[in-house]
N, C-alpha and C. Protein backbone atom coordinates (compact mmCIF):
# COMPACT_ATOMS: atom_id res chain seq x y z
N UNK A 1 4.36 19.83 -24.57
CA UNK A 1 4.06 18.62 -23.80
C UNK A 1 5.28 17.71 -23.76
N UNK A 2 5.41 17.11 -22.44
CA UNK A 2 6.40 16.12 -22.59
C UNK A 2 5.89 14.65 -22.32
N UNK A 3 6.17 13.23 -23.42
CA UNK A 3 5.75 12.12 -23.05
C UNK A 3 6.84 11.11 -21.94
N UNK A 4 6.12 10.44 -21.47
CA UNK A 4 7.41 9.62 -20.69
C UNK A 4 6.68 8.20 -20.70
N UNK A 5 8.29 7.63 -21.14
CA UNK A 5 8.06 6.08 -20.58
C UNK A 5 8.71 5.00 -20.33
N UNK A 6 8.25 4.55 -19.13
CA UNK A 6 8.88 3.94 -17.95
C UNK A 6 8.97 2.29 -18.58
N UNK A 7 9.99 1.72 -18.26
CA UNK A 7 10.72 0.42 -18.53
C UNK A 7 11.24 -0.19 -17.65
N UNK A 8 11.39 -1.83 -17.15
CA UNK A 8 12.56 -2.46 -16.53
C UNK A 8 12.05 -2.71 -15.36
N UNK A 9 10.39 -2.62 -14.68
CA UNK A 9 9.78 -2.99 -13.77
C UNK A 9 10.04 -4.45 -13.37
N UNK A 10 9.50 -4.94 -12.66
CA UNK A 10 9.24 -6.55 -12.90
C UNK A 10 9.40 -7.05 -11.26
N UNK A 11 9.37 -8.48 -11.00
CA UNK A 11 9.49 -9.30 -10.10
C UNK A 11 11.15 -10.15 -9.85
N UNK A 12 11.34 -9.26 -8.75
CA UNK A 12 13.52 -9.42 -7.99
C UNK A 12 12.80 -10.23 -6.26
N UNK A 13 13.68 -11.06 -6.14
CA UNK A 13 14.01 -11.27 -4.80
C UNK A 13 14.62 -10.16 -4.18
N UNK A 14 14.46 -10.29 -2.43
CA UNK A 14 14.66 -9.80 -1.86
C UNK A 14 16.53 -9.50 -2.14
N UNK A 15 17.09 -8.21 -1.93
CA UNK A 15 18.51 -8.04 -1.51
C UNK A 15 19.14 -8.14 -3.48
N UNK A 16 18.18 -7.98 -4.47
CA UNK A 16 18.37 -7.81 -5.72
C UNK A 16 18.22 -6.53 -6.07
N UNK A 17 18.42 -6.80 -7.71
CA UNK A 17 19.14 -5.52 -8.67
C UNK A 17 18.07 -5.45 -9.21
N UNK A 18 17.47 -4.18 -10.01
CA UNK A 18 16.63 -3.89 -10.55
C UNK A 18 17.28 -2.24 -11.72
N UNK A 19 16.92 -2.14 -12.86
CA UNK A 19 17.46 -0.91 -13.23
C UNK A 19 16.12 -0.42 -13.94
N UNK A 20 15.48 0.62 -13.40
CA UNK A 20 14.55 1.23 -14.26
C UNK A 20 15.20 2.78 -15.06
N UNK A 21 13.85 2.64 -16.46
CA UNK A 21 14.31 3.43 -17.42
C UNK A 21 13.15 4.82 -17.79
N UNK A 22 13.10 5.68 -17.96
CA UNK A 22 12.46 6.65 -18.63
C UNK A 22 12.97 7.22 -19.60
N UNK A 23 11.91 7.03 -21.12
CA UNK A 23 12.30 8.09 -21.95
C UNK A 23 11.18 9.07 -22.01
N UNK A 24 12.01 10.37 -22.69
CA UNK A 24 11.14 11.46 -22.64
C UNK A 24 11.23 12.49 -24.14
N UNK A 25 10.10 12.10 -24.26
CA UNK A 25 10.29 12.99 -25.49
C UNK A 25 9.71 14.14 -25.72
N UNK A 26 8.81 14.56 -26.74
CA UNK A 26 8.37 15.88 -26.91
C UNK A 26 9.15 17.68 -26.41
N UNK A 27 8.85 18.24 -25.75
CA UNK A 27 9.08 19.89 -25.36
C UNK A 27 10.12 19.30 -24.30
N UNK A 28 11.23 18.39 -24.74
CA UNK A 28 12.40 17.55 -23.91
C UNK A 28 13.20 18.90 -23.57
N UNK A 29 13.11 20.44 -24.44
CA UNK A 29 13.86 21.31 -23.83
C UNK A 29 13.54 21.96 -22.62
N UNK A 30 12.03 21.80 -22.09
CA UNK A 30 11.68 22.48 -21.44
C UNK A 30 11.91 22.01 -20.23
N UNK A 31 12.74 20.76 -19.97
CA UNK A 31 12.48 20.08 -18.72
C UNK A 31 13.61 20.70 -17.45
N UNK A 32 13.02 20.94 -16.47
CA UNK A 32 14.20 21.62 -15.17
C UNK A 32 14.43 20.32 -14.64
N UNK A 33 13.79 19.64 -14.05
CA UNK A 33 14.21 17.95 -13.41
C UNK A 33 13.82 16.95 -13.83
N UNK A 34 13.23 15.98 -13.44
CA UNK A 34 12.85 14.42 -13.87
C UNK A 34 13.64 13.91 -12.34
N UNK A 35 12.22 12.66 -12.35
CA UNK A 35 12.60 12.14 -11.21
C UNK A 35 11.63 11.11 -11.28
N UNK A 36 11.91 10.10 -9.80
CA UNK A 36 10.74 8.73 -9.69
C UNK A 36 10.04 9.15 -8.41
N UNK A 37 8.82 8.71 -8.44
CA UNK A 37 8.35 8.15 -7.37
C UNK A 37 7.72 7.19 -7.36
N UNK A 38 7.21 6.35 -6.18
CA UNK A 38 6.54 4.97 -6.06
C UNK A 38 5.30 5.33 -5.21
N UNK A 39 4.28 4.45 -5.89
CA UNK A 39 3.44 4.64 -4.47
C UNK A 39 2.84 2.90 -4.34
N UNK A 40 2.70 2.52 -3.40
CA UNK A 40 2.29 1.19 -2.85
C UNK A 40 1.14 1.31 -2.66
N UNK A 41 0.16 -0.07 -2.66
CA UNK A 41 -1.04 -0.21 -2.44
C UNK A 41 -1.62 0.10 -1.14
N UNK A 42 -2.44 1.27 -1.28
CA UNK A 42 -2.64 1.77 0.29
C UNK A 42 -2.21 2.93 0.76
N UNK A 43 -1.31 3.23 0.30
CA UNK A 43 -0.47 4.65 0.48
C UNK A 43 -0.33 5.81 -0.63
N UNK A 44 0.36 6.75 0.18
CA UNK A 44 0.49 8.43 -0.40
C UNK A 44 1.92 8.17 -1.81
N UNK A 45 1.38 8.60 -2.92
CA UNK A 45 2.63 8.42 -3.86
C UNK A 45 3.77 9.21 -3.07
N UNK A 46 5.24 8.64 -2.86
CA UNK A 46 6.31 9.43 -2.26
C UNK A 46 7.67 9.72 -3.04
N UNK A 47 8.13 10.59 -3.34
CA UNK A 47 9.47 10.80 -3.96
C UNK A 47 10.55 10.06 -3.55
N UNK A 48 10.84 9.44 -4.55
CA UNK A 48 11.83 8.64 -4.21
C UNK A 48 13.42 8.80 -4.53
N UNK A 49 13.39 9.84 -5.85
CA UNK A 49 14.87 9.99 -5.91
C UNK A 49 14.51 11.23 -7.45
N UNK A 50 15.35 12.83 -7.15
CA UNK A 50 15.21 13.65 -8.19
C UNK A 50 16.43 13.77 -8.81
N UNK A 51 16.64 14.32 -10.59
CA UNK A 51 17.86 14.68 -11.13
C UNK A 51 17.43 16.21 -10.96
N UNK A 52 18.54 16.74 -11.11
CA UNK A 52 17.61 18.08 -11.80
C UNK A 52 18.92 18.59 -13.79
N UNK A 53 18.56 19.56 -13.80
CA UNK A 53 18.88 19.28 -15.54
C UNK A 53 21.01 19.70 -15.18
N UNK A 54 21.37 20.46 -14.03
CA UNK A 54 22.33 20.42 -14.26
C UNK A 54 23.18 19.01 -13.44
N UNK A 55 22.41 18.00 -12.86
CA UNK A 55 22.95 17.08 -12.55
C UNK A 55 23.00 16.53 -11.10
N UNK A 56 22.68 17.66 -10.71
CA UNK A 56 22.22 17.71 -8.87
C UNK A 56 21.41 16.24 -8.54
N UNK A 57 21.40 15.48 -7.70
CA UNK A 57 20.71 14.52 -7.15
C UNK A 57 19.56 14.77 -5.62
N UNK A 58 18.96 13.87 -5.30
CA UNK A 58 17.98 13.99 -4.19
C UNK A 58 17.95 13.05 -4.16
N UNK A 59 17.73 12.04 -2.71
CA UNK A 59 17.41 10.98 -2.70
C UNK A 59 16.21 10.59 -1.64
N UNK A 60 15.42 10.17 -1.01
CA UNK A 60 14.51 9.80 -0.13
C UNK A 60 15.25 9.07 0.66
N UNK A 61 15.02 9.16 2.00
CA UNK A 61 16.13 8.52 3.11
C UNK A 61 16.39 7.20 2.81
N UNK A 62 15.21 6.73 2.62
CA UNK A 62 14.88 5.08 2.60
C UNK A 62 15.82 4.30 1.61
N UNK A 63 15.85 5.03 0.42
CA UNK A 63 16.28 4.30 -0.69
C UNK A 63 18.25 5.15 -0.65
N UNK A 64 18.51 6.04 0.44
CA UNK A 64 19.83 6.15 0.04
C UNK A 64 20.89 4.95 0.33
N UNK A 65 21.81 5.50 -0.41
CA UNK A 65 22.85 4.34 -0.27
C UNK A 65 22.63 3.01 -1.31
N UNK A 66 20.88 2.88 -1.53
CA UNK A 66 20.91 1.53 -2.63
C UNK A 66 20.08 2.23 -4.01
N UNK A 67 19.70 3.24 -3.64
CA UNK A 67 19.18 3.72 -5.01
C UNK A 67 20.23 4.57 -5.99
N UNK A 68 20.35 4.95 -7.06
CA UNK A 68 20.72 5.61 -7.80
C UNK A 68 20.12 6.43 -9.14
N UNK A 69 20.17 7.49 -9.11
CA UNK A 69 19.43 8.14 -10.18
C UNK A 69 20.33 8.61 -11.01
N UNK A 70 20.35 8.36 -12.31
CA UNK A 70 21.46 9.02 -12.97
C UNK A 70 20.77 9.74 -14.76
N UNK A 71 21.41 10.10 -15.41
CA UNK A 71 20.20 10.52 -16.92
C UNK A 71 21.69 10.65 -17.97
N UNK A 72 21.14 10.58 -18.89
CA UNK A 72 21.61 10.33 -20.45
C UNK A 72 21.02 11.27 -21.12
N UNK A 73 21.73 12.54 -21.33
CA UNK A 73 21.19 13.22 -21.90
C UNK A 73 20.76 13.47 -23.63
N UNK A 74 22.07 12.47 -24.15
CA UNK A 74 21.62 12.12 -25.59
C UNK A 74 20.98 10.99 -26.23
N UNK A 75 20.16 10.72 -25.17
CA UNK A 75 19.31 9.72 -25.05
C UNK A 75 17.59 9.91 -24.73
N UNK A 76 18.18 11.13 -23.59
CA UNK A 76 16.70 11.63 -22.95
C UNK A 76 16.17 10.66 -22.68
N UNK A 77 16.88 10.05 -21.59
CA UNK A 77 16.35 8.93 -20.74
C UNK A 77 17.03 9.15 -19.19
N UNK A 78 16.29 8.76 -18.21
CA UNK A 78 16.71 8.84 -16.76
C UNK A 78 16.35 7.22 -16.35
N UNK A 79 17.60 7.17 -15.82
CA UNK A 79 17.55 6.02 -14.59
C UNK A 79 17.62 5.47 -13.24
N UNK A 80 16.64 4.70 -12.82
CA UNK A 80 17.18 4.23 -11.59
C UNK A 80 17.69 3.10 -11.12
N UNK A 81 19.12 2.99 -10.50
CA UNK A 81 19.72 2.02 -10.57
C UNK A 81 18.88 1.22 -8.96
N UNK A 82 18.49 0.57 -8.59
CA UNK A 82 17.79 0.26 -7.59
C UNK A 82 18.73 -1.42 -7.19
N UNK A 83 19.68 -1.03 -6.20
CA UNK A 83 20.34 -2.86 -5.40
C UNK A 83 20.09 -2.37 -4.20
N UNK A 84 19.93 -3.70 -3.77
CA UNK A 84 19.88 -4.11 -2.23
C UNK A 84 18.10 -4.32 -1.78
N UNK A 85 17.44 -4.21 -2.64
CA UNK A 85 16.16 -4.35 -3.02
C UNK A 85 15.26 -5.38 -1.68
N UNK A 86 14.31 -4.59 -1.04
CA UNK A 86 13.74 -4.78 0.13
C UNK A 86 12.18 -5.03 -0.36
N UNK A 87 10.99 -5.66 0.55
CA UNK A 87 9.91 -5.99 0.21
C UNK A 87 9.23 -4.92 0.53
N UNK A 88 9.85 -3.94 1.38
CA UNK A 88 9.05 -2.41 1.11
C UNK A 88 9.23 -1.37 0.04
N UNK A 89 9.99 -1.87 -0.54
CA UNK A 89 10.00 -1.03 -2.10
C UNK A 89 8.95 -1.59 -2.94
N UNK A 90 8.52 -2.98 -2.27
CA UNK A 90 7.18 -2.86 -3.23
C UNK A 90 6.12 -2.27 -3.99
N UNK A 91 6.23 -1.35 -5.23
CA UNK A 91 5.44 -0.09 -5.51
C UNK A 91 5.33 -0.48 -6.89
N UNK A 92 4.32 0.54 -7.42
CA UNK A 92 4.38 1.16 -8.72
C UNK A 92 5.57 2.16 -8.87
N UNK A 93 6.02 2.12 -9.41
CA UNK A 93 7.14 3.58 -9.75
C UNK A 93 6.97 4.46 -10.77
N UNK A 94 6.48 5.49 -10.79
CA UNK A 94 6.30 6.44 -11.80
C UNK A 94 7.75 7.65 -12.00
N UNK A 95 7.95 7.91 -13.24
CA UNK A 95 8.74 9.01 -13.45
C UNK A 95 7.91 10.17 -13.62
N UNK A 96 8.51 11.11 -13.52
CA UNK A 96 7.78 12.61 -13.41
C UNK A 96 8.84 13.60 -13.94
N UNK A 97 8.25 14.42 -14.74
CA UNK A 97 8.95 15.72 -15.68
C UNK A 97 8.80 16.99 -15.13
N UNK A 98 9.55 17.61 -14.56
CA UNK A 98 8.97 19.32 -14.02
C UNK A 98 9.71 20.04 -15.00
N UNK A 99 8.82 20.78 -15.82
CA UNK A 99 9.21 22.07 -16.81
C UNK A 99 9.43 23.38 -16.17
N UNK A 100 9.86 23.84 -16.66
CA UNK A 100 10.54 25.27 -16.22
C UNK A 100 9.54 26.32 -15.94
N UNK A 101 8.30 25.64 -16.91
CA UNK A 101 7.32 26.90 -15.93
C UNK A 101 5.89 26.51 -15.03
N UNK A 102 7.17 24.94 -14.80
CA UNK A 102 6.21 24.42 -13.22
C UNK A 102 5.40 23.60 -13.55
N UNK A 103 4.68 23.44 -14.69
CA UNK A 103 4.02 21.79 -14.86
C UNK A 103 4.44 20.90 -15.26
N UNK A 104 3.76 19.41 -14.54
CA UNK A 104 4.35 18.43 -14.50
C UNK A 104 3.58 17.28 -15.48
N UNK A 105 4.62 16.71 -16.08
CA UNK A 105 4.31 15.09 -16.64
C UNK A 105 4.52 14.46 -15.98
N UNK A 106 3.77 13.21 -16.33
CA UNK A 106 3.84 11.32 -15.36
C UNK A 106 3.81 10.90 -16.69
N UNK A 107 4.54 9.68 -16.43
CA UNK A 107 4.48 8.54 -16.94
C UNK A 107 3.64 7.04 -16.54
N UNK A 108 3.20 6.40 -16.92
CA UNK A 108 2.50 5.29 -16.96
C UNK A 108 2.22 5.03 -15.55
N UNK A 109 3.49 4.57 -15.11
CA UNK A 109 3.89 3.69 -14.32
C UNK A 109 4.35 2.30 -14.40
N UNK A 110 5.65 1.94 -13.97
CA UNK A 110 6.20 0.25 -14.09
C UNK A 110 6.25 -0.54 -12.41
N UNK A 111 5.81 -1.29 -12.99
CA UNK A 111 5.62 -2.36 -11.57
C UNK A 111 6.79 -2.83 -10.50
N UNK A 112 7.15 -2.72 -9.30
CA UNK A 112 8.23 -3.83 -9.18
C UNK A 112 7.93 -3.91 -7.88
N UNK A 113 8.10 -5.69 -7.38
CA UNK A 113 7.82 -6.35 -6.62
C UNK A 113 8.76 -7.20 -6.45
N UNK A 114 9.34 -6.90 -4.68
CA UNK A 114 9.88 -7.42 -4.20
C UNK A 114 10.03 -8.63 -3.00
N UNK A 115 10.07 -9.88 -3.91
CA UNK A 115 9.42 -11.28 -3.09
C UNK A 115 10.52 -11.30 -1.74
N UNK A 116 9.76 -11.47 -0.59
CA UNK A 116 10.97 -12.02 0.98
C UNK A 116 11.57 -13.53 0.70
């Protein structure tokens, strides 16, 4: 099993910085990616940005250019660096663990809300 948990949510003005955190512990060897997604009130949870374990990135159109995903591996923590921060990023953001033989962990979820 792998646990995760998400940090660094909160309430940014519009065109602000935000840095969210995941740690992950437990069967931490088994993990192939880690990644975020958000889902907003009303809507389909959507991927927002993947690592995978050798370093590869993905990003969701929306958030390229101001998002950033990056991980610490002697830390076993992943981040997202999130500037330029819009009132449609308004979401929950969850991290997510894909293991190598295809099942997935979530984490909590951390809040962030972006005032116009």
């Amino acid at each position: 099993q792998v646990q995760l948990v998400e940090s660094g949510g909160g309430l940014v003005q519009a065109g602000g910085s935000l840095r969210l955190s995941c740690a992950a512990s437990g069967s931490i060897f088994s993990i192939n990616a880690m990644g975020w997604y958000r889902q907003a009130p009303g809507k389909q949870r959507e991927l927002v940005a993947v690592i995978t374990s050798i370093g590869s990135t993905n990003y969701a159109d929306s958030v390229k250019g101001r998002f950033t995903i990056s991980r610490d591996n002697a830390k076993n923590t992943v981040y997202l660096q999130m500037n330029s921060l819009k009132p449609e990023d308004t979401a929950v953001y969850y991290c997510k663990a894909r293991r190598r033989e295809g099942s997935d962990s979530w984490g909590q979820g951390t809040q962030v809300t972006v005032s116009s």
